[in-house]
N, C-alpha and C. Protein backbone atom coordinates (compact mmCIF):
# COMPACT_ATOMS: atom_id res chain seq x y z
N UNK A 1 21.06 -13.87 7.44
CA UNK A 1 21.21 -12.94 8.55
C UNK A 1 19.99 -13.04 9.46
N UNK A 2 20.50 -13.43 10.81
CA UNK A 2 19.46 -13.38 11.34
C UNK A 2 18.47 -12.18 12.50
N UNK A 3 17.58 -11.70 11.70
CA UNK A 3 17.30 -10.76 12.49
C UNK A 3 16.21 -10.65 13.81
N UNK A 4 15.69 -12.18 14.38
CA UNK A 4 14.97 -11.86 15.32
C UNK A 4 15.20 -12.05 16.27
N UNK A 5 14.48 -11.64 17.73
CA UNK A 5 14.78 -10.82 18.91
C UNK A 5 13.60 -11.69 19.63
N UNK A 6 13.53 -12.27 21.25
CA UNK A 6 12.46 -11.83 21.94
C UNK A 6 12.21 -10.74 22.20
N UNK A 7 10.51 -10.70 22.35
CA UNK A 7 10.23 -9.46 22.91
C UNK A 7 9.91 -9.63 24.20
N UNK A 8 10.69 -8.88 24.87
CA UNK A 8 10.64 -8.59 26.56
C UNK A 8 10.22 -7.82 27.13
N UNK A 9 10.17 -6.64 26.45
CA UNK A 9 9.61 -5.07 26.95
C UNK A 9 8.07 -5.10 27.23
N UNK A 10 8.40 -4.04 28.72
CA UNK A 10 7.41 -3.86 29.16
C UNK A 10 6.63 -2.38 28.74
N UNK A 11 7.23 -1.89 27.11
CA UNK A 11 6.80 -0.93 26.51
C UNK A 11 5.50 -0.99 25.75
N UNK A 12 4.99 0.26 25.49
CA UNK A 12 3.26 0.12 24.64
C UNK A 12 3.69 -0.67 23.75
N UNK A 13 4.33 -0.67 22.51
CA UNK A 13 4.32 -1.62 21.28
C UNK A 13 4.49 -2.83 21.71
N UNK A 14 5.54 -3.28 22.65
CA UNK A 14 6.08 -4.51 22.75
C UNK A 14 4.22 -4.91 23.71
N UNK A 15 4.14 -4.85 24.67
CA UNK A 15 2.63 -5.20 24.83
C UNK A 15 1.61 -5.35 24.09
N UNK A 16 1.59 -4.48 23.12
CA UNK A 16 0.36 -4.60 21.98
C UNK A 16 0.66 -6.42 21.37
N UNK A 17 2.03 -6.36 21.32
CA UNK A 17 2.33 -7.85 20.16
C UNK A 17 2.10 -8.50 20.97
N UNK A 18 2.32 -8.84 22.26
CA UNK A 18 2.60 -9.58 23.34
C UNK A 18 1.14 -10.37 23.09
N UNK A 19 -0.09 -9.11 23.35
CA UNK A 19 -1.47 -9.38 23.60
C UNK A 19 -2.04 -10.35 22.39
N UNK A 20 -1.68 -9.65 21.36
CA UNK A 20 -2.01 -10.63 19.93
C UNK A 20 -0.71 -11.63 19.50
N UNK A 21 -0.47 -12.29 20.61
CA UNK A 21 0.35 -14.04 20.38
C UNK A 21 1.52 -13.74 19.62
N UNK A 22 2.10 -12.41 19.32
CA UNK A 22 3.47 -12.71 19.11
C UNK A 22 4.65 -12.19 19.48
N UNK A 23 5.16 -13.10 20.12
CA UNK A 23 6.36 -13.44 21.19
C UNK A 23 7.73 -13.31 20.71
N UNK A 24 7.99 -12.98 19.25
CA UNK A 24 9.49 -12.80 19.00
C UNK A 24 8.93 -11.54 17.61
N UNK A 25 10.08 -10.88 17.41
CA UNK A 25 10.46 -10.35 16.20
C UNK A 25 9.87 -10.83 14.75
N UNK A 26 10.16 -11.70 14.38
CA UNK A 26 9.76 -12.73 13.30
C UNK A 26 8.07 -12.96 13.28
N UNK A 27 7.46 -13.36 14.41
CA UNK A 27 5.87 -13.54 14.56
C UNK A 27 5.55 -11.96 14.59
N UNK A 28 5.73 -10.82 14.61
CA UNK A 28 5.63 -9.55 14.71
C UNK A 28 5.49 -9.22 13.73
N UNK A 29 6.74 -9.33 12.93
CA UNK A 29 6.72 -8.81 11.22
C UNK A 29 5.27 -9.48 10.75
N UNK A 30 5.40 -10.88 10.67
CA UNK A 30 4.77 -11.74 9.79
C UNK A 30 2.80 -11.53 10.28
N UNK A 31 2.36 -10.73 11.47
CA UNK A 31 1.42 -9.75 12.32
C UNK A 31 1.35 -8.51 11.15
N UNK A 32 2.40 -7.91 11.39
CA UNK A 32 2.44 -7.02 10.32
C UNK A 32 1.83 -6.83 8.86
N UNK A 33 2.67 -7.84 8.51
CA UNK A 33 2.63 -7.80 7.14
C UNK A 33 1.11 -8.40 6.43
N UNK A 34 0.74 -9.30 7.23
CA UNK A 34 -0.76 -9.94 6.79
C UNK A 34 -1.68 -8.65 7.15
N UNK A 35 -1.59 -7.60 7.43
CA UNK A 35 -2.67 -6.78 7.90
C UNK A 35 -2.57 -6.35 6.80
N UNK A 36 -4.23 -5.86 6.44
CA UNK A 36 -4.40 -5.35 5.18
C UNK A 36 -4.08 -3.79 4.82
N UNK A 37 -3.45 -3.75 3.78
CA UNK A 37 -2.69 -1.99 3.09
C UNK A 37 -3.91 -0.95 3.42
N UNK A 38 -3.85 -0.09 4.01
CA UNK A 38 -4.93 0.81 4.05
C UNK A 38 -4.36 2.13 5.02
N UNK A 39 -5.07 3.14 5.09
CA UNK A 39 -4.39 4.24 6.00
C UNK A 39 -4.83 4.27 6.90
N UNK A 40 -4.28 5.09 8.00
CA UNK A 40 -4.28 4.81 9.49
C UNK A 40 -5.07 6.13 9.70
N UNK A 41 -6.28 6.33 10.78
CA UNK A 41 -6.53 7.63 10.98
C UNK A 41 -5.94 8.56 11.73
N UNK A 42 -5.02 7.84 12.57
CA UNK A 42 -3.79 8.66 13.73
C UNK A 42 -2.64 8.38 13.16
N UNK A 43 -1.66 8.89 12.65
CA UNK A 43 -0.41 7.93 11.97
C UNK A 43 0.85 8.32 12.98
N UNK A 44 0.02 9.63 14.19
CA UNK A 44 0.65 10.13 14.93
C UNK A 44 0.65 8.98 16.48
N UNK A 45 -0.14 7.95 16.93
CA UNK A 45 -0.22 7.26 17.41
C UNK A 45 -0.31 5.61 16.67
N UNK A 46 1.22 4.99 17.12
CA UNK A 46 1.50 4.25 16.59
C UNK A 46 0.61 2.62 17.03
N UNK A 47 -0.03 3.11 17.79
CA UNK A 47 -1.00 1.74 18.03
C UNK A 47 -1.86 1.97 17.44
N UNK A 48 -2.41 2.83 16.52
CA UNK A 48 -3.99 2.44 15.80
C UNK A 48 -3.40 1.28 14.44
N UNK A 49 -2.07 1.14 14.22
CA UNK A 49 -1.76 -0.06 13.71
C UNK A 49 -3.18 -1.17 14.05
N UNK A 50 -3.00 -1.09 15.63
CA UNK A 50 -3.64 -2.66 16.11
C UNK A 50 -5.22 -2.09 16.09
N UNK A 51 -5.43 -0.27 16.33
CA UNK A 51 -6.83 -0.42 16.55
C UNK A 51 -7.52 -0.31 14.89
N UNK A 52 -6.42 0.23 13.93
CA UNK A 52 -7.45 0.27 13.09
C UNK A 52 -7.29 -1.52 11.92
N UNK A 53 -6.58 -1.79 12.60
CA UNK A 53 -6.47 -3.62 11.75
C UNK A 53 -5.77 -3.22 10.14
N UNK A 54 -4.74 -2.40 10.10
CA UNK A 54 -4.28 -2.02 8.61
C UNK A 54 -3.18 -1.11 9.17
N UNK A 55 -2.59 -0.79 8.12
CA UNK A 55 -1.58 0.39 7.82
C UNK A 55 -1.03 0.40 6.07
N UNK A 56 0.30 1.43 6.71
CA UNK A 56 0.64 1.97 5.63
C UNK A 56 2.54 1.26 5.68
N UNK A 57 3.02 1.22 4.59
CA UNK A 57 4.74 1.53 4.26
C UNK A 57 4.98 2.08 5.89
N UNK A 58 4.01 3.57 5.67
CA UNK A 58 5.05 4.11 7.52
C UNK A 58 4.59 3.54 8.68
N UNK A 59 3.31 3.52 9.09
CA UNK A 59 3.00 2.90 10.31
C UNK A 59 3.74 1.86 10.06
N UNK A 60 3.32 0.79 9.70
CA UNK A 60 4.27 -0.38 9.88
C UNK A 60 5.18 -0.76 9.84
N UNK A 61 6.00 -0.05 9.37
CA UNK A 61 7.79 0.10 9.26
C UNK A 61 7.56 0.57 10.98
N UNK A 62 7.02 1.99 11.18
CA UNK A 62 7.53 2.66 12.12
C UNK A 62 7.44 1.56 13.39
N UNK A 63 6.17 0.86 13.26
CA UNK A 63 5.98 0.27 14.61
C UNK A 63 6.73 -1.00 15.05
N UNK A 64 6.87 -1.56 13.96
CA UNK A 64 8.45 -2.36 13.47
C UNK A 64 9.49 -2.02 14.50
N UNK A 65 9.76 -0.72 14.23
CA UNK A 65 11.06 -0.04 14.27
C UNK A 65 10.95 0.58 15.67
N UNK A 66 9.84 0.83 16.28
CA UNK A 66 9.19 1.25 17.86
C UNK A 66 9.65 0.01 18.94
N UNK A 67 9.02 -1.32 17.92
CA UNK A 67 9.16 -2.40 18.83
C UNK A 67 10.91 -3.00 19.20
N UNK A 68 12.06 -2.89 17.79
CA UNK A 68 13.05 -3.04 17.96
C UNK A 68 13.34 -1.87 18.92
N UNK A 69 13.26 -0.83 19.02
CA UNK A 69 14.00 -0.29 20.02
C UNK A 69 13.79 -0.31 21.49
N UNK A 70 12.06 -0.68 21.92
CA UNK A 70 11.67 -0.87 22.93
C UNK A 70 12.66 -2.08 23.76
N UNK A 71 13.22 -3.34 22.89
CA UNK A 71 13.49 -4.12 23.15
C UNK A 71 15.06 -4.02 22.41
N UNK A 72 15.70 -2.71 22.70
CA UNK A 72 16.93 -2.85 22.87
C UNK A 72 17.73 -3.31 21.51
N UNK A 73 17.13 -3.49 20.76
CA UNK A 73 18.18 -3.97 19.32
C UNK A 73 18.30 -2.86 18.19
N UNK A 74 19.41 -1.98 18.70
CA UNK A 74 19.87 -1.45 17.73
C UNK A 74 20.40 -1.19 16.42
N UNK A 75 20.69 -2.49 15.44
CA UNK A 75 20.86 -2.82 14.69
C UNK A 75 19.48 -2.18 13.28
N UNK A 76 18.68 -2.34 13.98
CA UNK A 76 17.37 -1.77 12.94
C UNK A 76 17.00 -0.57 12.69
N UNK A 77 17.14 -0.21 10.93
CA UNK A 77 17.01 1.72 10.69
C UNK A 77 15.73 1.74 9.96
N UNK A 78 15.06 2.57 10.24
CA UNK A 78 13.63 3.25 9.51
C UNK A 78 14.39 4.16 8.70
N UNK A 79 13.91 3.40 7.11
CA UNK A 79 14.20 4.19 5.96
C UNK A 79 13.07 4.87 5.40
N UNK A 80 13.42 6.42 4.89
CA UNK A 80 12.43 6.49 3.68
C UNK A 80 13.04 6.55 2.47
N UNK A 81 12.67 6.30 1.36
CA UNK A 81 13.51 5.80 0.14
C UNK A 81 11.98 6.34 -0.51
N UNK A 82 12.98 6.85 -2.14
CA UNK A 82 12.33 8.04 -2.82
C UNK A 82 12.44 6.97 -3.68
N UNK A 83 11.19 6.07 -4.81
CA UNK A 83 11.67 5.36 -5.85
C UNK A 83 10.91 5.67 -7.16
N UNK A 84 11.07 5.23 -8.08
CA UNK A 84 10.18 5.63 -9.68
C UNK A 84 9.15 4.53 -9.30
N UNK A 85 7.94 5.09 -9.21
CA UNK A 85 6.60 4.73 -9.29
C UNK A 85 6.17 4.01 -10.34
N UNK A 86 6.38 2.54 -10.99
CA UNK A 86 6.21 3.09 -12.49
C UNK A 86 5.04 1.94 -12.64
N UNK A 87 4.33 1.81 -13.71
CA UNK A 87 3.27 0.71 -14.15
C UNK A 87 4.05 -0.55 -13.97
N UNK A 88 5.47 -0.82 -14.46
CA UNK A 88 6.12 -1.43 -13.97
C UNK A 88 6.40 -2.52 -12.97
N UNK A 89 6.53 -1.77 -11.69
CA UNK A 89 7.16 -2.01 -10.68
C UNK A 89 6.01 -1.94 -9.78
N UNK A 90 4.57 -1.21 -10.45
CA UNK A 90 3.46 -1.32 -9.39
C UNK A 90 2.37 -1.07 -10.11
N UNK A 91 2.19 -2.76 -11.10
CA UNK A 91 1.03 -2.27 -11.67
C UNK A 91 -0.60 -2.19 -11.73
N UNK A 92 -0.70 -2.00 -10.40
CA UNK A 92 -2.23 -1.22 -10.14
C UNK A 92 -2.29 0.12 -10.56
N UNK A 93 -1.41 0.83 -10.56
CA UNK A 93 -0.94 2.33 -10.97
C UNK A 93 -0.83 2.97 -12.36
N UNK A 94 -0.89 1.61 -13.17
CA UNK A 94 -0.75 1.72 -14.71
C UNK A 94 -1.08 2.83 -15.21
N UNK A 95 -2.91 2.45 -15.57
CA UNK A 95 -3.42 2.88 -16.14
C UNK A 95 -3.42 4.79 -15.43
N UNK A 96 -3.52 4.73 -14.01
CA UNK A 96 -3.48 6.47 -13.70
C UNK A 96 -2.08 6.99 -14.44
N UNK A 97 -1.15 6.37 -14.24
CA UNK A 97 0.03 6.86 -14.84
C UNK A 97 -0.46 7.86 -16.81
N UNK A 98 -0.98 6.63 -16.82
CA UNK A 98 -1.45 6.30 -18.66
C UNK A 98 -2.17 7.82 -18.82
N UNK A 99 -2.96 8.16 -18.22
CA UNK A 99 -3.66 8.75 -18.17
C UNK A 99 -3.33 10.33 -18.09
N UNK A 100 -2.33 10.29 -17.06
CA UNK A 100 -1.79 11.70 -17.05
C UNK A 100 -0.27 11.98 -18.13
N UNK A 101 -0.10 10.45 -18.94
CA UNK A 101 1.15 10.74 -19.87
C UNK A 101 2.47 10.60 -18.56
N UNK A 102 2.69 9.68 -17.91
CA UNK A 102 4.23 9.87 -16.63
C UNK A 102 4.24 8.33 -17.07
N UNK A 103 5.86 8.29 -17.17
CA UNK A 103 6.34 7.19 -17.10
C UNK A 103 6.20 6.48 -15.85
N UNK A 104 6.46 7.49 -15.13
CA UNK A 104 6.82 6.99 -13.82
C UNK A 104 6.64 8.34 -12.59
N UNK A 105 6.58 8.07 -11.55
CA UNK A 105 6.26 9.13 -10.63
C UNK A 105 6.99 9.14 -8.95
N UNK A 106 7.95 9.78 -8.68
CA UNK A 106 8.77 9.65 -7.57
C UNK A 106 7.71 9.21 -6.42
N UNK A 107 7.99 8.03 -5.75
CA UNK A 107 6.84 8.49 -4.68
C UNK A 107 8.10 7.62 -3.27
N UNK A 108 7.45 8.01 -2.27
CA UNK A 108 8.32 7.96 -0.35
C UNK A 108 7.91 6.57 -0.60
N UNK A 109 8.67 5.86 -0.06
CA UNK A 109 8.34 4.47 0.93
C UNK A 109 9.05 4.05 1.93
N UNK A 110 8.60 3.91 2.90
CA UNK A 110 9.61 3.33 4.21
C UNK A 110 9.34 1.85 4.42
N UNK A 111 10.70 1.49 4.66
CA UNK A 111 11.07 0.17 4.75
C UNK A 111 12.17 0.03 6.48
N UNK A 112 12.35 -1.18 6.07
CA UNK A 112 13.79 -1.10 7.68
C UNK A 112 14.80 -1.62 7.09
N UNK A 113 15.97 -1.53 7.60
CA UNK A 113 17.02 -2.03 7.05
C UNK A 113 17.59 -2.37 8.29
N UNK A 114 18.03 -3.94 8.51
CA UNK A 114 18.78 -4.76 9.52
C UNK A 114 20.18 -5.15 8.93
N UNK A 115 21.33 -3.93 9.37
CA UNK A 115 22.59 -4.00 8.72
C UNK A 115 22.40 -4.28 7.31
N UNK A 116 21.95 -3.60 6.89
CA UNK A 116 22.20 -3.03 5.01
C UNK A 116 21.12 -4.28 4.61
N UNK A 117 20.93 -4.92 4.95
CA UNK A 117 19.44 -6.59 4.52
C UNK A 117 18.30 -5.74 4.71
N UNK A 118 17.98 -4.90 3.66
CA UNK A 118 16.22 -4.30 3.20
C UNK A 118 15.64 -5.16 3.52
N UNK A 119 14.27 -4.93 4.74
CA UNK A 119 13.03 -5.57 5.45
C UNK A 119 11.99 -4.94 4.80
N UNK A 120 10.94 -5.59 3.82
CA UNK A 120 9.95 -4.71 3.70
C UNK A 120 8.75 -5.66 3.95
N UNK A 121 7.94 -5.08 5.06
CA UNK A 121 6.77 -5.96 5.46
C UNK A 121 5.29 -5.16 5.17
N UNK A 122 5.30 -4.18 4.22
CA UNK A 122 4.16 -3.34 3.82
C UNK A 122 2.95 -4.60 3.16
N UNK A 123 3.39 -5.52 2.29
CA UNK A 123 1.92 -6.36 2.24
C UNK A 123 2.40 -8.10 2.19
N UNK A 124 1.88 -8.88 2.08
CA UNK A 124 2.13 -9.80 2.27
C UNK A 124 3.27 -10.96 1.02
N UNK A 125 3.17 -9.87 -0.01
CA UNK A 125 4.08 -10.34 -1.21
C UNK A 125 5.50 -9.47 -1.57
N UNK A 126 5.38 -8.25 -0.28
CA UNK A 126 6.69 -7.25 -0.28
C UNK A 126 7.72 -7.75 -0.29
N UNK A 127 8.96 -7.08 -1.53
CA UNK A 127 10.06 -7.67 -1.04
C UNK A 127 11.13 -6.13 -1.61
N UNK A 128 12.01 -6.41 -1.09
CA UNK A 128 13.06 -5.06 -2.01
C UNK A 128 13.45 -5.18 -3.12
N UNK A 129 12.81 -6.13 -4.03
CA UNK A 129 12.73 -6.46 -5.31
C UNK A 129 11.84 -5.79 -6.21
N UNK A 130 10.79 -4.95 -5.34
CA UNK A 130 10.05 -4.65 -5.41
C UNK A 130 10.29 -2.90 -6.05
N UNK A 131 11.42 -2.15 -5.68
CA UNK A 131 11.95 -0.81 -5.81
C UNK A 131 13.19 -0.84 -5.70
N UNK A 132 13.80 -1.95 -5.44
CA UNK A 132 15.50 -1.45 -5.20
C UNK A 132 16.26 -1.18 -6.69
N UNK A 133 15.99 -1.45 -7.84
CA UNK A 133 16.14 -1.15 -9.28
C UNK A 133 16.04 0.32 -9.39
N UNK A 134 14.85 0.95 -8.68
CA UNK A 134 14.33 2.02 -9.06
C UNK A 134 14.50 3.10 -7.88
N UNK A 135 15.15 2.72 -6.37
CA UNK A 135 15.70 3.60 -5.80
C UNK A 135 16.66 4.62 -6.15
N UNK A 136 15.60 5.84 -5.70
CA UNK A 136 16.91 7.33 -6.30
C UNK A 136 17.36 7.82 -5.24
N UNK A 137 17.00 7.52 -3.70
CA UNK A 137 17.35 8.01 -3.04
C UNK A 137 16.84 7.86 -1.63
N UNK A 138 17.89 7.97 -0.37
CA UNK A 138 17.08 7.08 1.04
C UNK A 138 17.65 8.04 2.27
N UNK A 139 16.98 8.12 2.94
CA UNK A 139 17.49 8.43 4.21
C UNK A 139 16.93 7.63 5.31
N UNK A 140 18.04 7.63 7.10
CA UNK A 140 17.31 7.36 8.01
C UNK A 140 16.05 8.20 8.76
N UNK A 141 15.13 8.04 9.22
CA UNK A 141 14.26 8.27 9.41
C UNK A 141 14.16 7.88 11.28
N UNK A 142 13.09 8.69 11.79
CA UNK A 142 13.09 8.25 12.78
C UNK A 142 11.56 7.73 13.12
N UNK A 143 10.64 7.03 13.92
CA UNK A 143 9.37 6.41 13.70
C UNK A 143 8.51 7.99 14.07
N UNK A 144 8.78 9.36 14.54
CA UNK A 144 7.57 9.78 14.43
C UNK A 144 8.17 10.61 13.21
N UNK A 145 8.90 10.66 12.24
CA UNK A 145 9.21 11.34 11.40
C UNK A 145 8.38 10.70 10.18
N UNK A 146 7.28 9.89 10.13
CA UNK A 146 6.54 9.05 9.45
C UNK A 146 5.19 9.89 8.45
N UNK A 147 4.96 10.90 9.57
CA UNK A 147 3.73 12.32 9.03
C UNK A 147 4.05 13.16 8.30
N UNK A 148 4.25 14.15 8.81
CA UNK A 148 5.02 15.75 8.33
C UNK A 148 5.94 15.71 7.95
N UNK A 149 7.24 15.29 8.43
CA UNK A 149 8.36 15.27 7.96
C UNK A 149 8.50 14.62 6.93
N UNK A 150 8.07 13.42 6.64
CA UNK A 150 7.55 12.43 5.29
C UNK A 150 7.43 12.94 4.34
N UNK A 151 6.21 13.60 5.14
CA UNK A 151 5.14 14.58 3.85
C UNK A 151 6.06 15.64 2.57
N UNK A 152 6.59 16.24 3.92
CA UNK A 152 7.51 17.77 3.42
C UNK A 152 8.76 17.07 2.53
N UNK A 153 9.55 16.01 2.85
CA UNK A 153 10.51 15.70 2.24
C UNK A 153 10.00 15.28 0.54
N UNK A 154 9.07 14.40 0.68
CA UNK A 154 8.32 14.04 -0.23
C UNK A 154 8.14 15.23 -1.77
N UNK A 155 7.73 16.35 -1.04
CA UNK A 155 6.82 17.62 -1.30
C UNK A 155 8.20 18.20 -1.98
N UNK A 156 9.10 18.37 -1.11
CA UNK A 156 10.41 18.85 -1.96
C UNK A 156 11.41 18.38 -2.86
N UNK A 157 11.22 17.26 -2.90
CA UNK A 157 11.55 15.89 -3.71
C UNK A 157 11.54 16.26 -4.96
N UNK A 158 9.68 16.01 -5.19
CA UNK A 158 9.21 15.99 -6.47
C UNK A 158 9.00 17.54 -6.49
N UNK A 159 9.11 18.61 -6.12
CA UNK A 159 9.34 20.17 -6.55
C UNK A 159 10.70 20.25 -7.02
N UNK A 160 11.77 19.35 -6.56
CA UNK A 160 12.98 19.38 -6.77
C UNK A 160 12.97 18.76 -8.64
N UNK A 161 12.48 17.56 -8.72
CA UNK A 161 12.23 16.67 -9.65
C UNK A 161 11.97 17.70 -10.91
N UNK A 162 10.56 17.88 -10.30
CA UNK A 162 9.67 19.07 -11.18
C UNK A 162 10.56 20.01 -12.36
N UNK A 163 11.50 20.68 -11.11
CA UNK A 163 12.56 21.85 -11.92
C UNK A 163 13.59 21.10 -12.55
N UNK A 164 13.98 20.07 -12.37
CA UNK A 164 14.76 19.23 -13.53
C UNK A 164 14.08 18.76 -14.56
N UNK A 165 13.20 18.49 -14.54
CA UNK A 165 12.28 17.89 -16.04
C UNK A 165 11.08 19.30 -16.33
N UNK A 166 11.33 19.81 -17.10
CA UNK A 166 10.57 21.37 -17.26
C UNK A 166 9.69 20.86 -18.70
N UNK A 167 9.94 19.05 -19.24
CA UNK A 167 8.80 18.61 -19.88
C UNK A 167 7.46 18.11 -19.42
N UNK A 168 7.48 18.00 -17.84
CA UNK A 168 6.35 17.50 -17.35
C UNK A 168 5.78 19.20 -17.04
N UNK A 169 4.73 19.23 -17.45
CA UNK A 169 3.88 20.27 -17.54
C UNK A 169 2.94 20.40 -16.17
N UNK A 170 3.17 19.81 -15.32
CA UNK A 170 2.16 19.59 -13.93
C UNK A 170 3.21 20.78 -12.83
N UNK A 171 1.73 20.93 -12.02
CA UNK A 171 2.23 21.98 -10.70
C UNK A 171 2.80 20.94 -9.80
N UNK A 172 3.49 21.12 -8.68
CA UNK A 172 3.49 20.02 -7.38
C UNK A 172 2.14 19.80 -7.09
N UNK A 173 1.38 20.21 -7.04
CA UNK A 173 -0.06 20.53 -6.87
C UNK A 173 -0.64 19.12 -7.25
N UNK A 174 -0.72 19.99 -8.71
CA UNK A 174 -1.34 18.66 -9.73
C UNK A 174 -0.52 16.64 -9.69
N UNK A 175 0.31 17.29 -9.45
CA UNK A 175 1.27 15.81 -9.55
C UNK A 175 1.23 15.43 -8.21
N UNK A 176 0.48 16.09 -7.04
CA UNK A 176 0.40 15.70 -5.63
C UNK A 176 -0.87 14.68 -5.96
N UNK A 177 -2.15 15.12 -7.05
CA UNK A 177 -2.95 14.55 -7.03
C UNK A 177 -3.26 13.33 -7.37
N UNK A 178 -2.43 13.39 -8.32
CA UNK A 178 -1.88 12.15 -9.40
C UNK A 178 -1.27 11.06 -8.60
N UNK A 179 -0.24 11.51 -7.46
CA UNK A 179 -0.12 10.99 -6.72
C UNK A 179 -0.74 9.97 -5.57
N UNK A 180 -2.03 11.21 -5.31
CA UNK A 180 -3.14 10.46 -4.83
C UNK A 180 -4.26 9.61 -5.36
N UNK A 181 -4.24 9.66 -6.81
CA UNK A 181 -5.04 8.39 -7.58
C UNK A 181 -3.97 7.20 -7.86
N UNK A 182 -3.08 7.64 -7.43
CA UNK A 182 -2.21 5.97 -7.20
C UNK A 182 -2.25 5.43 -6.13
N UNK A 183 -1.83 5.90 -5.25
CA UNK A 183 -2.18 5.59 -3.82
C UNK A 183 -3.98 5.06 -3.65
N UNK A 184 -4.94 5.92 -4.13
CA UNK A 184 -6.06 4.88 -4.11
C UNK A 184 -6.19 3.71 -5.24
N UNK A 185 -5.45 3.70 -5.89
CA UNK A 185 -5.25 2.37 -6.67
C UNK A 185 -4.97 1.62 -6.08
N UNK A 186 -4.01 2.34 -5.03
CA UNK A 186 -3.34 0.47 -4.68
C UNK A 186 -4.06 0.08 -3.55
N UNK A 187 -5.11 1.03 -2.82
CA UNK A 187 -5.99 0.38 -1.45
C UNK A 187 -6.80 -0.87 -1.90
């Protein structure tokens, strides 16, 4: 399936790629994806992609997903997808897992989807091989729905989770944190 596009637009994203030499869809992603995993300090302005030289699952999905629409190709959806976190499937995360006793730990990831063909350009070895085993659950998304809305869905997720398994002994709180020593695992 082929999913790339010139870029023509005379929009902010489509200019940003323009400036750093890449001229289609395909040289964009592959821009993308070599930038190193790290967080963005604006996630609300989708060009610190280029100023801060990194991102995340959302910036870079989102800006992905900024640039397909700037340039008219509708075909491309910003997902967030809820998957089991597990030593598994991401094992820099192991040992924090180990530590707090979790098999596994729900966590957000956004990806794109070009007619049902999962795009994931988060690091340079991403593929949907990567969580599609372990997807529990996805919605469309829209690129500034990447912050807060993320956040909160996220937040109610695993509060949702929480009250179905009444053996994990953690607050949302605590398992937010836990959360966050995985996430610095994997920087």
């Amino acid at each position: 399936m082929n999913y790339n596009f010139e870029i023509h637009s005379n929009g902010e994203i489509s200019q940003l790629f323009l400036k750093n030499q890449c001229s289609n869809f395909l040289s964009a992603s592959e821009f993308i994806r070599n930038l190193p995993y790290r967080r963005n300090l604006n996630k609300d302005n989708l060009a610190t992609v280029f100023i801060d030289e990194c991102g995340t699952c959302s910036t870079k999905h989102a800006i992905l997903k900024t640039l397909a629409e700037e340039n008219n190709q509708t075909d491309f959806k910003l997902i967030l997808g809820i998957f089991k976190m597990s030593g598994n499937n991401t094992p820099k995360i192991k040992s924090v897992l180990e530590t707090y006793n979790l098999d596994y730990i729900p966590e957000a990831h956004n990806y794109l989807k070009f007619k049902n063909q999962i795009l994931d350009f988060t690091k340079k070895n991403s593929s949907e091989n990567d969580f599609i085993d372990d997807l529990m659950e996805e919605i469309e998304i829209e690129p500034h729905q990447i912050n807060q809305f993320k956040i909160e869905f996220h937040k109610n997720y695993l509060s949702n989770w929480l009250a179905k398994n009444p053996q994990i002994q953690y607050s949302l709180e605590e398992l937010w944190q836990v959360r966050e020593q995985c996430i610095e695992a994997l920087s």
